[in-house]
C-alpha atoms as a PDB file:
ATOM      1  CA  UNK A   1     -18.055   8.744 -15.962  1.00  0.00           C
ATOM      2  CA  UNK A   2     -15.359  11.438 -17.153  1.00  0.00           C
ATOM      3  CA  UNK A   3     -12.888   8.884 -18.186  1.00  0.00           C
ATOM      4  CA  UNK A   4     -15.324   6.606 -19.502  1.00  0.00           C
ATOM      5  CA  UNK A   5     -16.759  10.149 -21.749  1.00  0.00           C
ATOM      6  CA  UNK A   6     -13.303  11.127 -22.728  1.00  0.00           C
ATOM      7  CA  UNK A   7     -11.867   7.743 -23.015  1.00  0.00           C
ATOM      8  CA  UNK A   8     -10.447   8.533 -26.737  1.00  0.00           C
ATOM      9  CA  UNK A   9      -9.250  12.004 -25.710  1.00  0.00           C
ATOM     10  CA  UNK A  10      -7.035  10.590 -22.541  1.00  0.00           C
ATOM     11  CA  UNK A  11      -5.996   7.985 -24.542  1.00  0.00           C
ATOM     12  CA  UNK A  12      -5.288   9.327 -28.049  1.00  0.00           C
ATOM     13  CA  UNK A  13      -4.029  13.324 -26.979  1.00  0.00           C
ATOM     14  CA  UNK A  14      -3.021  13.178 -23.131  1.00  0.00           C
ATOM     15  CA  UNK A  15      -1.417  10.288 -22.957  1.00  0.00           C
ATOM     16  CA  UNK A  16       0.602  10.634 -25.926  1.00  0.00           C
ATOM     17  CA  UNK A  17       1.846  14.156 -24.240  1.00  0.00           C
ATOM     18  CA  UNK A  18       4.989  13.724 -22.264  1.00  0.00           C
ATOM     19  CA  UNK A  19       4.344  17.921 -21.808  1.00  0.00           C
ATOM     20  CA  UNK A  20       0.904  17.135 -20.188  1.00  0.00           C
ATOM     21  CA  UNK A  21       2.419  14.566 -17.867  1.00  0.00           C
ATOM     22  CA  UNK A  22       5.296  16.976 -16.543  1.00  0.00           C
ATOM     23  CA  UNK A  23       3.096  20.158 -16.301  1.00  0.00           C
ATOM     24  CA  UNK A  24       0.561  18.109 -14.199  1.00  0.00           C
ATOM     25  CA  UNK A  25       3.549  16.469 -12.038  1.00  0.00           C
ATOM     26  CA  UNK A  26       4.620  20.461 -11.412  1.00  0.00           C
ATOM     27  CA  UNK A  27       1.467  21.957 -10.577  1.00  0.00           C
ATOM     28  CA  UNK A  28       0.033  19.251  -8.465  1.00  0.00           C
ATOM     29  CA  UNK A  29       3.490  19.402  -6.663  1.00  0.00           C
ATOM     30  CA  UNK A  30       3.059  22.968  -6.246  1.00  0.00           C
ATOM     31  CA  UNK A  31      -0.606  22.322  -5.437  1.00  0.00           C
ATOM     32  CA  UNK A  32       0.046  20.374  -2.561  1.00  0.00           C
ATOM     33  CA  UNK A  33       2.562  22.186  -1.163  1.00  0.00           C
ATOM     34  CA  UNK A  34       0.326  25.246  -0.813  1.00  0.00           C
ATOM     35  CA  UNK A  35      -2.772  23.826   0.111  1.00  0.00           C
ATOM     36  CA  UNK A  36      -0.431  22.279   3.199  1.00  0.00           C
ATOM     37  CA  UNK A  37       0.357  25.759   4.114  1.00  0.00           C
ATOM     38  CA  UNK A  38      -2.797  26.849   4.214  1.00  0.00           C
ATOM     39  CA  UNK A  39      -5.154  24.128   5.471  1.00  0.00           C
ATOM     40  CA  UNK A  40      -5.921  24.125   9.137  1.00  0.00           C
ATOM     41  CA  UNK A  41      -7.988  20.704  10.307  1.00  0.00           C
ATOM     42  CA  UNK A  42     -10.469  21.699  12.247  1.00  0.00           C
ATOM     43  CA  UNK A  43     -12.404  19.678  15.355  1.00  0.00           C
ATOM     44  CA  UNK A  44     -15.445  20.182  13.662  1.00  0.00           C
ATOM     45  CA  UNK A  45     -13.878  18.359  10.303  1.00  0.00           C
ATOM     46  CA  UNK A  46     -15.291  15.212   9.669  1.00  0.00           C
ATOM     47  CA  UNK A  47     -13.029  12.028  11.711  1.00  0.00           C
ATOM     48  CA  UNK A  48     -14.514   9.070  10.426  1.00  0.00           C
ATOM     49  CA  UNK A  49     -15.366   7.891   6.816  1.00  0.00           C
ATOM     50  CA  UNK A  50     -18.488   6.597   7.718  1.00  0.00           C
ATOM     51  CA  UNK A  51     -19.575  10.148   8.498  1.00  0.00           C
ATOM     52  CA  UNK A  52     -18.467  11.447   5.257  1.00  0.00           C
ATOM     53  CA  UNK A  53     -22.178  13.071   3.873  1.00  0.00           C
ATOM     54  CA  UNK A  54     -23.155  12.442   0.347  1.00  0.00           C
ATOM     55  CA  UNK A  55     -22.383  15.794  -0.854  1.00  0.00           C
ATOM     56  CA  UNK A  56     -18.254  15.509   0.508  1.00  0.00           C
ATOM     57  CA  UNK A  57     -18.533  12.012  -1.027  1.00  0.00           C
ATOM     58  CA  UNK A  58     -19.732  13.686  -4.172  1.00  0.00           C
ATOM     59  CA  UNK A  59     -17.312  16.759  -3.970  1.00  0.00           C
ATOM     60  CA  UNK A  60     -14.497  13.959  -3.400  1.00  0.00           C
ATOM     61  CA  UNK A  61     -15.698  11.967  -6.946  1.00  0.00           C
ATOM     62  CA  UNK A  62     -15.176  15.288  -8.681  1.00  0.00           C
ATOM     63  CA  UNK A  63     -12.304  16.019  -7.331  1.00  0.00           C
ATOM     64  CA  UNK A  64     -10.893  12.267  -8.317  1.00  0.00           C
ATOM     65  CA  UNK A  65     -11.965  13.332 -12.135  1.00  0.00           C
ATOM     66  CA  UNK A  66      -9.323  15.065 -12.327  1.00  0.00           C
ATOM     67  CA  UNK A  67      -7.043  12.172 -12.262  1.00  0.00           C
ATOM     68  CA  UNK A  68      -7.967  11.387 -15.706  1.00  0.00           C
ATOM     69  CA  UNK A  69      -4.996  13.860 -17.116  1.00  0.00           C
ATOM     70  CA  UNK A  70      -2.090  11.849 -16.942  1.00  0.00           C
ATOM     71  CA  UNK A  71       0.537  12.956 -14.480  1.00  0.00           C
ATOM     72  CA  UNK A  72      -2.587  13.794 -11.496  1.00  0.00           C
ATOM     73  CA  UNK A  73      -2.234  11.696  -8.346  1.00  0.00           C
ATOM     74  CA  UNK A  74      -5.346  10.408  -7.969  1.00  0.00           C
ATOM     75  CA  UNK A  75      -5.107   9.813  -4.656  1.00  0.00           C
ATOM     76  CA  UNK A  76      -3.562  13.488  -4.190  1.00  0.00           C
ATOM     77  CA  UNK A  77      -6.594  14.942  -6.247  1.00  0.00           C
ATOM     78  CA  UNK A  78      -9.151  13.264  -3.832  1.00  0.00           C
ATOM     79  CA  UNK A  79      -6.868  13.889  -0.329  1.00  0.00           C
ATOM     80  CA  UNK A  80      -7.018  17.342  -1.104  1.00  0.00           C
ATOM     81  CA  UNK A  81     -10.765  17.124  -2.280  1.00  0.00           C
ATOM     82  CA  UNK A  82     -12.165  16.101   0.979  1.00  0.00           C
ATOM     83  CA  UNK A  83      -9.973  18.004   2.857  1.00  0.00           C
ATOM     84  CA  UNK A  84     -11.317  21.080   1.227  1.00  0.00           C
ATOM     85  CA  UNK A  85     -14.727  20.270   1.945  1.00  0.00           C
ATOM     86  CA  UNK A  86     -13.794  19.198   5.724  1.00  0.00           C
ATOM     87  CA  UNK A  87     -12.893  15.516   6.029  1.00  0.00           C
ATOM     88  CA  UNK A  88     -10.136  15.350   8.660  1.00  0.00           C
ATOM     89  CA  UNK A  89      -6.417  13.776   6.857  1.00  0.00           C
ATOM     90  CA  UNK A  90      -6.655  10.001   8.134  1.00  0.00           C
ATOM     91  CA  UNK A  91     -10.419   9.703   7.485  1.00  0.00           C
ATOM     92  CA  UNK A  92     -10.134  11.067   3.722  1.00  0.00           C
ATOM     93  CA  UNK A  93      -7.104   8.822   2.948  1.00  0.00           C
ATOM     94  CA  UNK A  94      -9.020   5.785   4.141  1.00  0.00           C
ATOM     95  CA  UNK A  95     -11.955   7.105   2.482  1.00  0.00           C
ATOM     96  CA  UNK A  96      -9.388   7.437  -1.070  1.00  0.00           C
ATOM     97  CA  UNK A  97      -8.298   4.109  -1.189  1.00  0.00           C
ATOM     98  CA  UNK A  98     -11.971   2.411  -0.600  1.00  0.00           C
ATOM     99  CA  UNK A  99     -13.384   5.024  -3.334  1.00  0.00           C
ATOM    100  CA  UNK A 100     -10.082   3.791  -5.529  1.00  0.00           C
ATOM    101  CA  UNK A 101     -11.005  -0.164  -5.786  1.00  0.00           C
ATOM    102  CA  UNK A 102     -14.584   0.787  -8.022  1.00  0.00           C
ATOM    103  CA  UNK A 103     -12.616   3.546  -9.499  1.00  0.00           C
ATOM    104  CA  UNK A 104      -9.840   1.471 -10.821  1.00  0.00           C
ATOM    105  CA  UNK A 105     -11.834  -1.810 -11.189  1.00  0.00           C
ATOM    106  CA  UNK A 106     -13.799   0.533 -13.329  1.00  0.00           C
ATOM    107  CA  UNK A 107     -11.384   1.868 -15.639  1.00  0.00           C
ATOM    108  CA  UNK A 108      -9.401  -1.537 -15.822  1.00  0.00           C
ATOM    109  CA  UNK A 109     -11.907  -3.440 -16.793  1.00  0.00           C
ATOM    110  CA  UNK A 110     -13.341  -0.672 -19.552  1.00  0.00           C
ATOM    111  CA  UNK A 111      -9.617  -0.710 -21.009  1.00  0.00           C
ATOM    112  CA  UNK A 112      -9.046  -4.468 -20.891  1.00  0.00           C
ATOM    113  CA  UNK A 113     -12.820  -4.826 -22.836  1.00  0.00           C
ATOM    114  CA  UNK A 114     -11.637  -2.264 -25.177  1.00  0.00           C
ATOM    115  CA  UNK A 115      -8.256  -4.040 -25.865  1.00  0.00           C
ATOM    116  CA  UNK A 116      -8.972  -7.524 -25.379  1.00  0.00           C
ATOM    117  CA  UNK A 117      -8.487  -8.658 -28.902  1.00  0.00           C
ATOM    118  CA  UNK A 118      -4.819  -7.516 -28.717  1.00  0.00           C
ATOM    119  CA  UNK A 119      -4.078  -9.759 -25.706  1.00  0.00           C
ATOM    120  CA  UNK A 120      -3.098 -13.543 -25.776  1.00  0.00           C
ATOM    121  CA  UNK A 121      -4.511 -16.087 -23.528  1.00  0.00           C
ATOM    122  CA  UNK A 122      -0.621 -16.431 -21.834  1.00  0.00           C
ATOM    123  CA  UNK A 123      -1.055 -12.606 -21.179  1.00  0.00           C
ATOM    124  CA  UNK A 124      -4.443 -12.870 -19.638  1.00  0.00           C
ATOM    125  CA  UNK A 125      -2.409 -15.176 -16.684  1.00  0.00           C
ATOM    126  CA  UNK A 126       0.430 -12.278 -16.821  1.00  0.00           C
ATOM    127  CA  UNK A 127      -2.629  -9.628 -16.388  1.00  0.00           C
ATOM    128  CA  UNK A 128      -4.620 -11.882 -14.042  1.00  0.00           C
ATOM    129  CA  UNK A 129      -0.733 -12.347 -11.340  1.00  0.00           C
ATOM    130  CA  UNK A 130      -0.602  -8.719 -11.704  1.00  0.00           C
ATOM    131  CA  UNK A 131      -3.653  -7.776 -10.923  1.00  0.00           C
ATOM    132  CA  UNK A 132      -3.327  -9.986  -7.300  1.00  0.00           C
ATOM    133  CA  UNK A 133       0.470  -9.009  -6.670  1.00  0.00           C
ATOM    134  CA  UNK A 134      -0.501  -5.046  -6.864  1.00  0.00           C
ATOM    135  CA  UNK A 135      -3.502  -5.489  -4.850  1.00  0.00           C
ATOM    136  CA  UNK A 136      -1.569  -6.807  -1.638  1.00  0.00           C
ATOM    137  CA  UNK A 137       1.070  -4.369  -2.358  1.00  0.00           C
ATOM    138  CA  UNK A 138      -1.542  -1.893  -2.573  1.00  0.00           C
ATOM    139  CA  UNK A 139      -2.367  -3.064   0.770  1.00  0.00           C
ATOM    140  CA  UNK A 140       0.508  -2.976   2.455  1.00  0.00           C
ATOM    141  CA  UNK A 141       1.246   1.242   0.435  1.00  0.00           C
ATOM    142  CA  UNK A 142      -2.265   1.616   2.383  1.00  0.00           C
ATOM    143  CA  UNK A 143      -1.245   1.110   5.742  1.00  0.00           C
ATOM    144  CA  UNK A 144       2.404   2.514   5.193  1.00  0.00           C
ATOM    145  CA  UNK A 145       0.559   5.784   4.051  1.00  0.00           C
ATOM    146  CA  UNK A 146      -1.888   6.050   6.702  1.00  0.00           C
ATOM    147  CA  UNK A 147       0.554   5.553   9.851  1.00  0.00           C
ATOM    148  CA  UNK A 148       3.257   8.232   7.351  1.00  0.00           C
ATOM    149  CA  UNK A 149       0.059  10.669   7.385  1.00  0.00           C
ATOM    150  CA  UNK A 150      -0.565  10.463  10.944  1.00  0.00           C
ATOM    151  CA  UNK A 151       3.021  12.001  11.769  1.00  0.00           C
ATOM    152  CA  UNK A 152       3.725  13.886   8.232  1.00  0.00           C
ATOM    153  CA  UNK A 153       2.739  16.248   5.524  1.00  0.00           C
ATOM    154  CA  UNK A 154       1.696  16.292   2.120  1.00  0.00           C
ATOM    155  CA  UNK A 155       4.562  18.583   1.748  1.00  0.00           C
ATOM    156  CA  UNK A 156       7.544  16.178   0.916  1.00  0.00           C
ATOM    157  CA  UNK A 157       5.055  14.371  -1.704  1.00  0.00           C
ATOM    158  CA  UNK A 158       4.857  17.959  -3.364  1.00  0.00           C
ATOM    159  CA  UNK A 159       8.302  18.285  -3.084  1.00  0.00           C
ATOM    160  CA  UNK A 160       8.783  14.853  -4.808  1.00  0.00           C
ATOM    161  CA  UNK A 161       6.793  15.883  -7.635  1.00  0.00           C
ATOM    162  CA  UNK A 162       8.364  18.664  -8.633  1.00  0.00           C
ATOM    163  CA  UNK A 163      11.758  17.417  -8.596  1.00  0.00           C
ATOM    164  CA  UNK A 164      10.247  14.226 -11.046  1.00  0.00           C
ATOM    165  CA  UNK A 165       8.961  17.162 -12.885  1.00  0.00           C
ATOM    166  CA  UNK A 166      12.008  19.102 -13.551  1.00  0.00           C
ATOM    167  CA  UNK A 167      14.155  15.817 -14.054  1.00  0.00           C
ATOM    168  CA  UNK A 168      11.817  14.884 -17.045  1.00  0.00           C
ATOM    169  CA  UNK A 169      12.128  18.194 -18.499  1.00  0.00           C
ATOM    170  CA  UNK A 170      16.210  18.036 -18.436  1.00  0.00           C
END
């Protein structure tokens, strides 16, 4: 609903600001790196997605919105969502790539009917290969990220982002 609302805004103003795109690449990299010092998982926390209640599920789709300024991992923004609101690491990361095939599907198809006119039928096939090759590499990021999670940190992603951060600003 936020992107749809602010479509012209994140199109026209955010996207066209490389500043935007580094300054949200910095402070989500700081983000994360804090929040990983200071969240503790608890037993209590939420271990399977199926349990996640309405109201995380809704705190979670808030927290996504933020992914509409360029430069915000989505998936970050909604990791760090539900484990605020006490969704345990592996059952939030599952629960952020099912929540991110609607979400994308969403905003795809909203951008492709807005720009269809400027497409050609041979870039339709071009759109329509891409669209299967990045969901079965999506697939295989999935499971690479939840065994990486069971073992690691956020901390190293954070890390990541900065440096990207302060390389675009050099």
């Amino acid at each position: 609903m936020i992107g749809f609302l602010l479509y012209k805004i994140i199109r026209g103003v955010l996207f066209e600001s490389p500043l935007v795109i580094i300054a949200a690449l910095l402070i989500g990299g700081v983000a994360l790196i804090i929040f990983e010092m200071l969240f503790k998982e608890k037993e209590t926390h939420v271990a399977d997605m199926r349990d996640i209640t309405y109201a995380q599920a809704f705190a979670v789709g808030c927290a996504q919105s933020l992914a509409v300024i360029p430069g915000v991992s989505r998936a970050a923004a909604t990791i760090i969502g539900g484990m605020f609101v006490g969704i345990k690491r592996v059952a939030i990361v599952e629960f952020s790539f099912v929540l991110a095939v609607p979400t994308m599907a969403a905003a795809a198809g909203y951008d492709l009917f807005k720009n269809a006119g400027g497409f050609t039928p041979s870039q339709f096939y071009l759109l329509a290969a891409g669209f299967v090759i990045s969901f079965f590499a999506a697939l295989l990021g999935v499971k690479f990220l939840l065994n990486l999670i069971r073992h690691h940190s956020f901390t190293g992603f954070g890390v990541y982002r900065i440096v990207v951060a302060l390389i675009c600003l050099t």
